[in-house]
C-alpha atoms as a PDB file:
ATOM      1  CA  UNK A   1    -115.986  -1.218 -32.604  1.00  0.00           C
ATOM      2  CA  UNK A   2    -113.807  -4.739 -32.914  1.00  0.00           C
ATOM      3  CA  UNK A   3    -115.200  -7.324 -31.250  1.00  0.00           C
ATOM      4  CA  UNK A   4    -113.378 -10.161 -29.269  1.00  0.00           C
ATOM      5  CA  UNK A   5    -113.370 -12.747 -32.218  1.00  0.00           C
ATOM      6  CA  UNK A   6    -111.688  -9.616 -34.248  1.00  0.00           C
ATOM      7  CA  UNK A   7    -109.182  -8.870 -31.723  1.00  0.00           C
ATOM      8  CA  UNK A   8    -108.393 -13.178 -31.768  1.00  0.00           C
ATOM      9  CA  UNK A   9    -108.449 -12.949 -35.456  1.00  0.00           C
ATOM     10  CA  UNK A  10    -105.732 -10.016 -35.397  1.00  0.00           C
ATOM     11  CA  UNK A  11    -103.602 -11.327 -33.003  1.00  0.00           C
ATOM     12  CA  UNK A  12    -103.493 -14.723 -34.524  1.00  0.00           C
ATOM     13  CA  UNK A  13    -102.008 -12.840 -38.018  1.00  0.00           C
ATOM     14  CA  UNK A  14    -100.031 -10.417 -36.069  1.00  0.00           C
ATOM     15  CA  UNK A  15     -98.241 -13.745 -34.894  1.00  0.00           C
ATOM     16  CA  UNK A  16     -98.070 -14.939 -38.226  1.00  0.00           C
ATOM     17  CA  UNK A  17     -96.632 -11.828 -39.527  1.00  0.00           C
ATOM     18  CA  UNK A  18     -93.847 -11.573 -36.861  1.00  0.00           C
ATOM     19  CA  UNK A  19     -93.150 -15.969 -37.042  1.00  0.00           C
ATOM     20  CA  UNK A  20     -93.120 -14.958 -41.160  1.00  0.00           C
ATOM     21  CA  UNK A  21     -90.469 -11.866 -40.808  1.00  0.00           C
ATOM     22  CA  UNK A  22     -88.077 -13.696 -38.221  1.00  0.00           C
ATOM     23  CA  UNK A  23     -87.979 -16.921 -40.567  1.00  0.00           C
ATOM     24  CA  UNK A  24     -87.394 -14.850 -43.524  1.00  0.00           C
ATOM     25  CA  UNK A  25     -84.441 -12.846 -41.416  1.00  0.00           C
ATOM     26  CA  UNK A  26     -82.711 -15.974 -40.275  1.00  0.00           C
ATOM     27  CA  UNK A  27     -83.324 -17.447 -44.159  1.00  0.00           C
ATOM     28  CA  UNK A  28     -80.683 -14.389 -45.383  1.00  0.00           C
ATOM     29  CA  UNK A  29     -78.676 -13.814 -42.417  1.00  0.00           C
ATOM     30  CA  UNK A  30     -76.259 -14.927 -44.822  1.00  0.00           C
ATOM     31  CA  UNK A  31     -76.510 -11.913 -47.120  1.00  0.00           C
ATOM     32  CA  UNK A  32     -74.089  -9.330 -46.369  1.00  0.00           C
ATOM     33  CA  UNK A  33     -74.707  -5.533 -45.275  1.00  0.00           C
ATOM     34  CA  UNK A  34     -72.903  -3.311 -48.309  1.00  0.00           C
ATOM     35  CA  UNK A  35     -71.966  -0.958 -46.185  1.00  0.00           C
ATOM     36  CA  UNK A  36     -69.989  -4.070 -43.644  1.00  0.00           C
ATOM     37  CA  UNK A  37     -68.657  -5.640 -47.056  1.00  0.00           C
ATOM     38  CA  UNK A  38     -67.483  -2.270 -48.357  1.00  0.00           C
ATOM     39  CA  UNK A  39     -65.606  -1.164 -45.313  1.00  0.00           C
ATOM     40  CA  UNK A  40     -64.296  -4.985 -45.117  1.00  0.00           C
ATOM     41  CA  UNK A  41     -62.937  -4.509 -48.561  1.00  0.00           C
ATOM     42  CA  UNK A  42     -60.757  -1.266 -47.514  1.00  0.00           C
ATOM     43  CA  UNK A  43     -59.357  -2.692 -44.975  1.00  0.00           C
ATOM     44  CA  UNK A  44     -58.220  -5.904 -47.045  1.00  0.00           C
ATOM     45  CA  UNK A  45     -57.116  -3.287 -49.638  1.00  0.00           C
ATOM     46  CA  UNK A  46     -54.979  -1.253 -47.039  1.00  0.00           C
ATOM     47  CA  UNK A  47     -54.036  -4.500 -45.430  1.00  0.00           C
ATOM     48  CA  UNK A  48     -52.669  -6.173 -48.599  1.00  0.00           C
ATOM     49  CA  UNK A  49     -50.926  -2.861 -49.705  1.00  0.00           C
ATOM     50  CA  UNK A  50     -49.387  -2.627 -46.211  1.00  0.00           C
ATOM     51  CA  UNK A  51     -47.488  -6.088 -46.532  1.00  0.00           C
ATOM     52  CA  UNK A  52     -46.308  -5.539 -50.361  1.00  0.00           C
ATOM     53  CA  UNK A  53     -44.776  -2.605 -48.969  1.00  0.00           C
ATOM     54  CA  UNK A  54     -43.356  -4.327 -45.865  1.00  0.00           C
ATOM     55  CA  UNK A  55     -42.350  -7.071 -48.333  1.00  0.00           C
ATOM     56  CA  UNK A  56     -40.490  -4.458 -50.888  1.00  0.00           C
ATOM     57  CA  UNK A  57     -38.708  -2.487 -47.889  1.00  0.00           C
ATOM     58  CA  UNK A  58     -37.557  -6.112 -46.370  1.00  0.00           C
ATOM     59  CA  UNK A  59     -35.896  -7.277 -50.036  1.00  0.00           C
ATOM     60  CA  UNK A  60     -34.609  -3.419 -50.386  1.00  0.00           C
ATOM     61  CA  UNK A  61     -32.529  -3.456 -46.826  1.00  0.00           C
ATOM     62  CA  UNK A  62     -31.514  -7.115 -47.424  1.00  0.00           C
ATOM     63  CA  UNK A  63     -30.176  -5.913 -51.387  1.00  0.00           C
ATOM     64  CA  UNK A  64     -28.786  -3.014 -49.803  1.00  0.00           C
ATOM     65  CA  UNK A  65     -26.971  -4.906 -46.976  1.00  0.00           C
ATOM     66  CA  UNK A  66     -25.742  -7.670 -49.119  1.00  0.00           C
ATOM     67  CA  UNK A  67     -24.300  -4.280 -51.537  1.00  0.00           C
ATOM     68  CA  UNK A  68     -22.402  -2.744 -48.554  1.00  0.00           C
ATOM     69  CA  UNK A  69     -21.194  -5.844 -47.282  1.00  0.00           C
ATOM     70  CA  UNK A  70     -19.332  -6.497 -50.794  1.00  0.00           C
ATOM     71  CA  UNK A  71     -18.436  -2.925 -51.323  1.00  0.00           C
ATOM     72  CA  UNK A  72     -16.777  -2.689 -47.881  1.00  0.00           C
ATOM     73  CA  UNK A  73     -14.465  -6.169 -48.849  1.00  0.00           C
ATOM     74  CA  UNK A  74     -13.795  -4.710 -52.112  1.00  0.00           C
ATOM     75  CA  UNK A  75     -12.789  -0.907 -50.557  1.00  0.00           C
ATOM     76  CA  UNK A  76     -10.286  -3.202 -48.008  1.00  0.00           C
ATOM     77  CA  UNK A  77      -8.391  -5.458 -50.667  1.00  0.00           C
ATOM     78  CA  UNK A  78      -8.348  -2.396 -53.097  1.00  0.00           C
ATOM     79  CA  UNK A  79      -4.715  -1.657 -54.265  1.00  0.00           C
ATOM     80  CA  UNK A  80      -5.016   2.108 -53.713  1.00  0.00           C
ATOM     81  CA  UNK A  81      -7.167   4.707 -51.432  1.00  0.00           C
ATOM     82  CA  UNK A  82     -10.368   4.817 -51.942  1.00  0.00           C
ATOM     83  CA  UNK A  83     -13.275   7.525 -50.967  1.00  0.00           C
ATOM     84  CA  UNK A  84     -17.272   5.574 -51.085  1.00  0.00           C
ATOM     85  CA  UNK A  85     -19.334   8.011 -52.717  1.00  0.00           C
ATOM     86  CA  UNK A  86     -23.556   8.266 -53.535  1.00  0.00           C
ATOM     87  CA  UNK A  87     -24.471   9.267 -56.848  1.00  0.00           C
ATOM     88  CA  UNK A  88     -26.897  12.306 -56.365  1.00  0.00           C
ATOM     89  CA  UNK A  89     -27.506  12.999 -59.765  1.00  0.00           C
ATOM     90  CA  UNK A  90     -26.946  12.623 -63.687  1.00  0.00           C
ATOM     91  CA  UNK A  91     -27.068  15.437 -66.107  1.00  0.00           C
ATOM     92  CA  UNK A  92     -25.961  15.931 -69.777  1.00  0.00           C
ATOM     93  CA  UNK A  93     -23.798  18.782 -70.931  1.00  0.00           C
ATOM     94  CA  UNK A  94     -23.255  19.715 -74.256  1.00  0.00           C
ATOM     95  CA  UNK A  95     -23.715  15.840 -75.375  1.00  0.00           C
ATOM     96  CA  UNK A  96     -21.172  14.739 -72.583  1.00  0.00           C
ATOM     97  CA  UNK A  97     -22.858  12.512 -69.499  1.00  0.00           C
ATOM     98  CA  UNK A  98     -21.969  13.205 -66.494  1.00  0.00           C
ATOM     99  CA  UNK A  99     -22.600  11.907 -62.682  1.00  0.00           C
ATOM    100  CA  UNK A 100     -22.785  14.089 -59.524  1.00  0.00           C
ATOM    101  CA  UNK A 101     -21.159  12.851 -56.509  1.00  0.00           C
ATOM    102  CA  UNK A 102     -21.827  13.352 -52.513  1.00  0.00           C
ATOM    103  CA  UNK A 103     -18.131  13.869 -51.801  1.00  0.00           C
ATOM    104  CA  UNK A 104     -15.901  16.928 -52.582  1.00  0.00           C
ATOM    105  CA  UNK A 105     -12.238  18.370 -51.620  1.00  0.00           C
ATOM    106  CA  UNK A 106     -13.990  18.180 -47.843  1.00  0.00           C
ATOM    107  CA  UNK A 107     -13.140  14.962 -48.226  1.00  0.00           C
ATOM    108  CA  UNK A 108      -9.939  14.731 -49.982  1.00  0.00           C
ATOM    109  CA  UNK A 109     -11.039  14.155 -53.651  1.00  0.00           C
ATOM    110  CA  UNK A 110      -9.043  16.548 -56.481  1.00  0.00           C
ATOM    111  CA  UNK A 111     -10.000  17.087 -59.941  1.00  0.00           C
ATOM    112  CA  UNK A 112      -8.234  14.357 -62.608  1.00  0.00           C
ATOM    113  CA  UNK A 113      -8.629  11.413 -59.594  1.00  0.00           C
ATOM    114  CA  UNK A 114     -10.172   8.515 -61.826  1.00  0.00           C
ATOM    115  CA  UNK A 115     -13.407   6.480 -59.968  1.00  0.00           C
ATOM    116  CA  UNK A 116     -14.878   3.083 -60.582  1.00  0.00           C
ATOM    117  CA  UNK A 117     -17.459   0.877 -59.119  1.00  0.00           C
ATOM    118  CA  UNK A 118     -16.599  -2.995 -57.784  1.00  0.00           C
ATOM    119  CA  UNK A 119     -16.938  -3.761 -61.198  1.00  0.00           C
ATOM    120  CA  UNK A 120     -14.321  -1.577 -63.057  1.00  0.00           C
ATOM    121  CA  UNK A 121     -13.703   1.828 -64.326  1.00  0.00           C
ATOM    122  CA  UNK A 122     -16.220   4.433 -64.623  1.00  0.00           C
ATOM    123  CA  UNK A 123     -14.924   7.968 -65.453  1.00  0.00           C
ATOM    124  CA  UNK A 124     -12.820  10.907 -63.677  1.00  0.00           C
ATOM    125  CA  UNK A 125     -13.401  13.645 -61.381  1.00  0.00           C
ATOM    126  CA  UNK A 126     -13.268  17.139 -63.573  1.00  0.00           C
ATOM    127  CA  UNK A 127     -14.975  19.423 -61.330  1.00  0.00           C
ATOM    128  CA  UNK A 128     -14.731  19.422 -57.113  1.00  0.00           C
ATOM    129  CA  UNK A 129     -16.595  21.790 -55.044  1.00  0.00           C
ATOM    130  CA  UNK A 130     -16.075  21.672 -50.955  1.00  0.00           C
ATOM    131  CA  UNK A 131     -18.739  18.819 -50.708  1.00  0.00           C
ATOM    132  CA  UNK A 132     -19.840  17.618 -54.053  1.00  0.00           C
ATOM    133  CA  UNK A 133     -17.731  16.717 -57.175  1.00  0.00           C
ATOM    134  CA  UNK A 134     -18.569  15.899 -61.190  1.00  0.00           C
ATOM    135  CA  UNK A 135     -17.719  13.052 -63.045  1.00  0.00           C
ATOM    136  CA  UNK A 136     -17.366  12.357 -66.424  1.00  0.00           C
ATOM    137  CA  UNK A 137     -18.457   9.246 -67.105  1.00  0.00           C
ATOM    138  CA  UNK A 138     -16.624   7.140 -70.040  1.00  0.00           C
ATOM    139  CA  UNK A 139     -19.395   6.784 -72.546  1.00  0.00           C
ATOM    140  CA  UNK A 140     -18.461   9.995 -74.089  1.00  0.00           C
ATOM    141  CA  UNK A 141     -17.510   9.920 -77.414  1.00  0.00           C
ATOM    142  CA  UNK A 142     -14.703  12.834 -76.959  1.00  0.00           C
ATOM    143  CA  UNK A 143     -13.130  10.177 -74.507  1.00  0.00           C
ATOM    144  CA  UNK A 144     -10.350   7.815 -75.607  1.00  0.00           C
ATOM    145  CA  UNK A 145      -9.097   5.159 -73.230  1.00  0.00           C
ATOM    146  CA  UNK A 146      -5.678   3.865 -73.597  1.00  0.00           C
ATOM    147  CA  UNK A 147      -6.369   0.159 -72.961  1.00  0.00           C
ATOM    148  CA  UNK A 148      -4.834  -3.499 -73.105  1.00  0.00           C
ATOM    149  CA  UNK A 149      -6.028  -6.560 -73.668  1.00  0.00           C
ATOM    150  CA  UNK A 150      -5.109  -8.835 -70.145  1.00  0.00           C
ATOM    151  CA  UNK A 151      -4.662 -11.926 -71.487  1.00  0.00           C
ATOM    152  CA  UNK A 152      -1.877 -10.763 -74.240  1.00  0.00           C
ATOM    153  CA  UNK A 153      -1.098  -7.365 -73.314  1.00  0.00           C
ATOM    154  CA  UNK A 154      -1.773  -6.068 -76.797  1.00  0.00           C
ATOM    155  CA  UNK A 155      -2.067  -2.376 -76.252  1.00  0.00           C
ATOM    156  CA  UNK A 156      -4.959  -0.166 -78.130  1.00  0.00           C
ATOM    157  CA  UNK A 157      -7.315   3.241 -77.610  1.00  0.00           C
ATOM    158  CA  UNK A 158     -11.403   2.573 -76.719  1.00  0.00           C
ATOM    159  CA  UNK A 159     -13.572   5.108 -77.753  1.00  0.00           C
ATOM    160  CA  UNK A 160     -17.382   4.519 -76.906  1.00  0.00           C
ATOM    161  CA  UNK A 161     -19.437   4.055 -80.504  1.00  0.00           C
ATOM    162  CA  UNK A 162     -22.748   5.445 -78.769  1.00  0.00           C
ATOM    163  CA  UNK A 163     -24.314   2.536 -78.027  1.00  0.00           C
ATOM    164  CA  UNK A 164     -23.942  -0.419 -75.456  1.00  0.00           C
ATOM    165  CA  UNK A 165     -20.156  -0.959 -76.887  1.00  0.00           C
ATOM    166  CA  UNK A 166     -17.244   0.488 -77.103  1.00  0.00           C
ATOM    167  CA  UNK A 167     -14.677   0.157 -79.866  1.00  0.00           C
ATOM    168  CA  UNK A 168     -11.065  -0.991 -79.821  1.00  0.00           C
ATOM    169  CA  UNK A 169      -8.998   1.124 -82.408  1.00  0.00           C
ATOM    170  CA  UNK A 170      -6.042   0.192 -84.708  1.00  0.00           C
ATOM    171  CA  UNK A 171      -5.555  -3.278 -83.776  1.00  0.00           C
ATOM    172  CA  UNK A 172      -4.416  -5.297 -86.947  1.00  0.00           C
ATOM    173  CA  UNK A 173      -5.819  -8.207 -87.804  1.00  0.00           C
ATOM    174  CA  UNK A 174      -2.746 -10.248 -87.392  1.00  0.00           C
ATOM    175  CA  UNK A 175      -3.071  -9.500 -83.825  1.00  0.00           C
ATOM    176  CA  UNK A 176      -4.879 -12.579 -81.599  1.00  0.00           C
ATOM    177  CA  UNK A 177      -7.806 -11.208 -80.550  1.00  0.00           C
ATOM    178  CA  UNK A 178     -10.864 -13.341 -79.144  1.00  0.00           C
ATOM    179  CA  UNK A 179     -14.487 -12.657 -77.914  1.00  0.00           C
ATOM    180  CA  UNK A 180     -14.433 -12.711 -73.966  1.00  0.00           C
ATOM    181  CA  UNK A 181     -10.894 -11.140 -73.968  1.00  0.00           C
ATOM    182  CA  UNK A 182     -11.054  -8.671 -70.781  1.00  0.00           C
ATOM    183  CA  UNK A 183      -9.660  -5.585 -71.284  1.00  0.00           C
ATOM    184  CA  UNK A 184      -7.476  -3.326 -68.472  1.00  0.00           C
ATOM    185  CA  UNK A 185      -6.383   0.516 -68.714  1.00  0.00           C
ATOM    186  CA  UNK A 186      -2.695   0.552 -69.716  1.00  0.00           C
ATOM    187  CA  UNK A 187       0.715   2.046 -68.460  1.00  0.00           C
ATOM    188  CA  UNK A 188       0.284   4.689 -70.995  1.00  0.00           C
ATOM    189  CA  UNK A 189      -2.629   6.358 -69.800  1.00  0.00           C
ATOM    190  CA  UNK A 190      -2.207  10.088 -68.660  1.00  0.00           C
ATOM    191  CA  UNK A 191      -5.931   9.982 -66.888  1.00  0.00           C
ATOM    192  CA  UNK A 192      -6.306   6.423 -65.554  1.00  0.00           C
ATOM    193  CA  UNK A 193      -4.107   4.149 -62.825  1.00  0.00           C
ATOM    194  CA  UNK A 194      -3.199   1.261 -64.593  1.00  0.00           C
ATOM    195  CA  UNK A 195      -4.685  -2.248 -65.007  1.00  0.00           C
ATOM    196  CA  UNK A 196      -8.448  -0.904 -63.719  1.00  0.00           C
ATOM    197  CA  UNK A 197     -10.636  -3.229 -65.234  1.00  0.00           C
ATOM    198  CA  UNK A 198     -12.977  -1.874 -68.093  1.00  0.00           C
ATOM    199  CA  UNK A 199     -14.534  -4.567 -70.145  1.00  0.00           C
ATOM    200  CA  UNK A 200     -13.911  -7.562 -72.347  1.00  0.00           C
ATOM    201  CA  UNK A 201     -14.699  -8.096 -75.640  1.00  0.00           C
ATOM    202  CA  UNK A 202     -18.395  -9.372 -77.013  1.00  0.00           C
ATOM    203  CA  UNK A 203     -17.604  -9.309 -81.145  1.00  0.00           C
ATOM    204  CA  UNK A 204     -14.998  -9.258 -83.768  1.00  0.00           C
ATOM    205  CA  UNK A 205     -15.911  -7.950 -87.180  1.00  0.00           C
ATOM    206  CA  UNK A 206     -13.517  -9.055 -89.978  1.00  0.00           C
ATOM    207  CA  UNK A 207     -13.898  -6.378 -92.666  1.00  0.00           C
ATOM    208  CA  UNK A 208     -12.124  -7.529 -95.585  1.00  0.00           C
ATOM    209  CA  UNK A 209     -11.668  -3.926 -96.457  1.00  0.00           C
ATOM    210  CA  UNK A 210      -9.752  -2.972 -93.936  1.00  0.00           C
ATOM    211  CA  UNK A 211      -5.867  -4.327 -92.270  1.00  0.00           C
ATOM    212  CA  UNK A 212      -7.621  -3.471 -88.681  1.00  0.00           C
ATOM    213  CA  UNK A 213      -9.795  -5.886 -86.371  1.00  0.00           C
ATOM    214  CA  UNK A 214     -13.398  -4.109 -85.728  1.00  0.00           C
ATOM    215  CA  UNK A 215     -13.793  -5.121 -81.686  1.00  0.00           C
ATOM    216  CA  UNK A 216     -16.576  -4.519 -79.837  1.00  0.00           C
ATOM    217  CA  UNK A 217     -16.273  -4.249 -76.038  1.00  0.00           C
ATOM    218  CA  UNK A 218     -19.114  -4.518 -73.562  1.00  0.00           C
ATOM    219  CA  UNK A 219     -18.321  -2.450 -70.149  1.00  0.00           C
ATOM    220  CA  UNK A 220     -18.223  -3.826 -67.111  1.00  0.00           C
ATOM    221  CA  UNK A 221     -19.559  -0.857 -65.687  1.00  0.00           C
ATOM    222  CA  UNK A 222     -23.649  -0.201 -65.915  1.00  0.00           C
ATOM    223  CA  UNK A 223     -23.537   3.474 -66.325  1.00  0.00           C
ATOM    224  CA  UNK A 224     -27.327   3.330 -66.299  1.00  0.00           C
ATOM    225  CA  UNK A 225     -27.999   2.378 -63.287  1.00  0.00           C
ATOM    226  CA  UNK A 226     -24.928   3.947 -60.714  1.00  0.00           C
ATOM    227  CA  UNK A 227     -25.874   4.265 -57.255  1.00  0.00           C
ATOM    228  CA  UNK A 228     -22.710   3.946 -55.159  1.00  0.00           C
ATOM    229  CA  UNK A 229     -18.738   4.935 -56.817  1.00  0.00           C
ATOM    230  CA  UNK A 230     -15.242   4.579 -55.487  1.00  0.00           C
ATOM    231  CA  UNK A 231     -13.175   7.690 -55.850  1.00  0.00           C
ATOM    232  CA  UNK A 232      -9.434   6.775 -56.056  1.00  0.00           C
ATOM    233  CA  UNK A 233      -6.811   8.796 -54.321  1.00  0.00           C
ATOM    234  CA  UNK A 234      -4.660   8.687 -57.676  1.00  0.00           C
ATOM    235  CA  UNK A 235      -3.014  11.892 -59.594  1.00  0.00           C
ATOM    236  CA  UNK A 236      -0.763  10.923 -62.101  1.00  0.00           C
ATOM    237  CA  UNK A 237       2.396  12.927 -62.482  1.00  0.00           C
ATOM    238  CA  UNK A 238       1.663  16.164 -63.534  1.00  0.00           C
ATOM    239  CA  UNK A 239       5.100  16.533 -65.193  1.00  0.00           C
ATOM    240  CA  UNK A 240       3.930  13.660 -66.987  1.00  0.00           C
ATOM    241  CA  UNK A 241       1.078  15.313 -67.961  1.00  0.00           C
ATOM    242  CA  UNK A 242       2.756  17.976 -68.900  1.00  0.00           C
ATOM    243  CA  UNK A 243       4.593  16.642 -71.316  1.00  0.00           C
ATOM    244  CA  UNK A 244       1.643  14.830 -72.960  1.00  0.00           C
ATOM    245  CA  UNK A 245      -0.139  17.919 -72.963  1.00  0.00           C
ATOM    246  CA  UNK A 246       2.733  19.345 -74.755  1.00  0.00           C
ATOM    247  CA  UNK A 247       2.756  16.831 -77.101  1.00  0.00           C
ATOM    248  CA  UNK A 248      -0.680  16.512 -78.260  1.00  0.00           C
ATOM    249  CA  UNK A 249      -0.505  20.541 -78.986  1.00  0.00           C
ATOM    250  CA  UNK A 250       2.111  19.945 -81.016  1.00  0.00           C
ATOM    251  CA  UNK A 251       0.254  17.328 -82.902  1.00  0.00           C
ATOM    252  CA  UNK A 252      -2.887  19.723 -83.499  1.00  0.00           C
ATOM    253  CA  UNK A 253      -0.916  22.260 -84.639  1.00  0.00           C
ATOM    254  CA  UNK A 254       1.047  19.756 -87.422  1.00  0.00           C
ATOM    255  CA  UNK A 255      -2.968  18.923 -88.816  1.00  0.00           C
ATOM    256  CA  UNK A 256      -3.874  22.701 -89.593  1.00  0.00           C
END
């Protein structure tokens, strides 16, 4: 049996005990449960990621905004008709690059109409279905571009050299030709409207081998990167073409 003194003597270190565990609770009230700090984590995580995508969307609408707004005053001072498309898609046929557009005969685009961006040419329509259309983009090396050089009007062909450039052909070296020279498409073309902005020249090789200037011209167009096109309500005369047509059979036919 426990006698009074041991009941006095257990009560005296059951206080202990209890005075000992509260002191030691308030000592690390500071510590952290893991299971608190883990959930507290996630939601900083989810927070954080929340606002970076907030932030992203905000900068995308104001880009996209500021895009439209300078599209929509380029479309109105534009010289000809002009039908906004979306490029949906970019493919590669038989080593020829092509875009995919969101716009079709629907909408009053015809195969041969040239299109271009705010910043100058970018290739011409060859197929139209009732709501999409194809478009052959210029850096294709089976395309020549009969160009000019704005500043002079010296006339010459462009054919893209498979890299970043194109190359202006035939130009003699007694020609005045200088780096930063823009180039336009010419009255002479059979596929473009004339005086479309395409480029301007970024280097000019003088190979004492040859009579010709080597010129390098950088687009103005980022085919890379296309989002949004103007298609222009242009044919040119298909007499016209015709004749060229015509022309350039007879030519093949002189070379076999």
């Amino acid at each position: 049996m426990i006698s009074i003194g041991d009941v006095s003597k257990i009560g005296g270190y059951r206080a202990f005990v209890v005075g000992t565990i509260g002191w030691l609770e308030e000592a690390f009230s500071w510590v952290p449960n893991p299971d608190a700090l883990k959930t507290e984590n996630r939601a900083v995580r989810e927070l954080n990621l929340y606002l970076s995508s907030e932030l992203m969307k905000s900068r995308k609408a104001l880009s996209e905004n500021r895009n439209l707004r300078e599209l929509l005053e380029f479309k109105e001072g534009a010289d000809y008709n002009l039908i906004s498309a979306e490029v949906i898609g970019k493919s590669v046929i038989e080593l020829r690059e092509y875009i995919t557009i969101n716009k079709g005969s629907n909408d009053g685009i015809d195969r041969g109409m040239s299109v271009r961006t705010d910043a100058g040419l970018t290739g011409v329509v060859v197929v139209v279905e009732e709501n999409y259309s194809l478009i052959e983009t210029l850096n294709n090396r089976q395309i020549k571009i009969s160009a000019k050089i704005e500043r002079t009007g010296i006339d010459g062909i462009l054919i893209w050299s498979g890299s970043k450039y194109f190359n202006m052909m035939n130009i003699p070296k007694s020609f005045d030709i200088k780096v930063g020279d823009e180039l336009i498409t010419s009255n002479y073309s059979r596929k473009y409207p004339p005086d479309l902005p395409i480029g301007k020249v970024v280097k000019v090789d003088e190979d004492k081998s040859s009579l010709f200037h080597k010129i390098y011209v950088e687009p103005f167009v980022s085919f890379s990167t296309l989002e949004q096109v103007f298609v222009i309500q242009f044919v040119n005369d298909p007499e016209r073409l015709e004749l060229i047509e015509k022309m350039e059979e007879r030519l093949r036919l002189l070379k076999k």
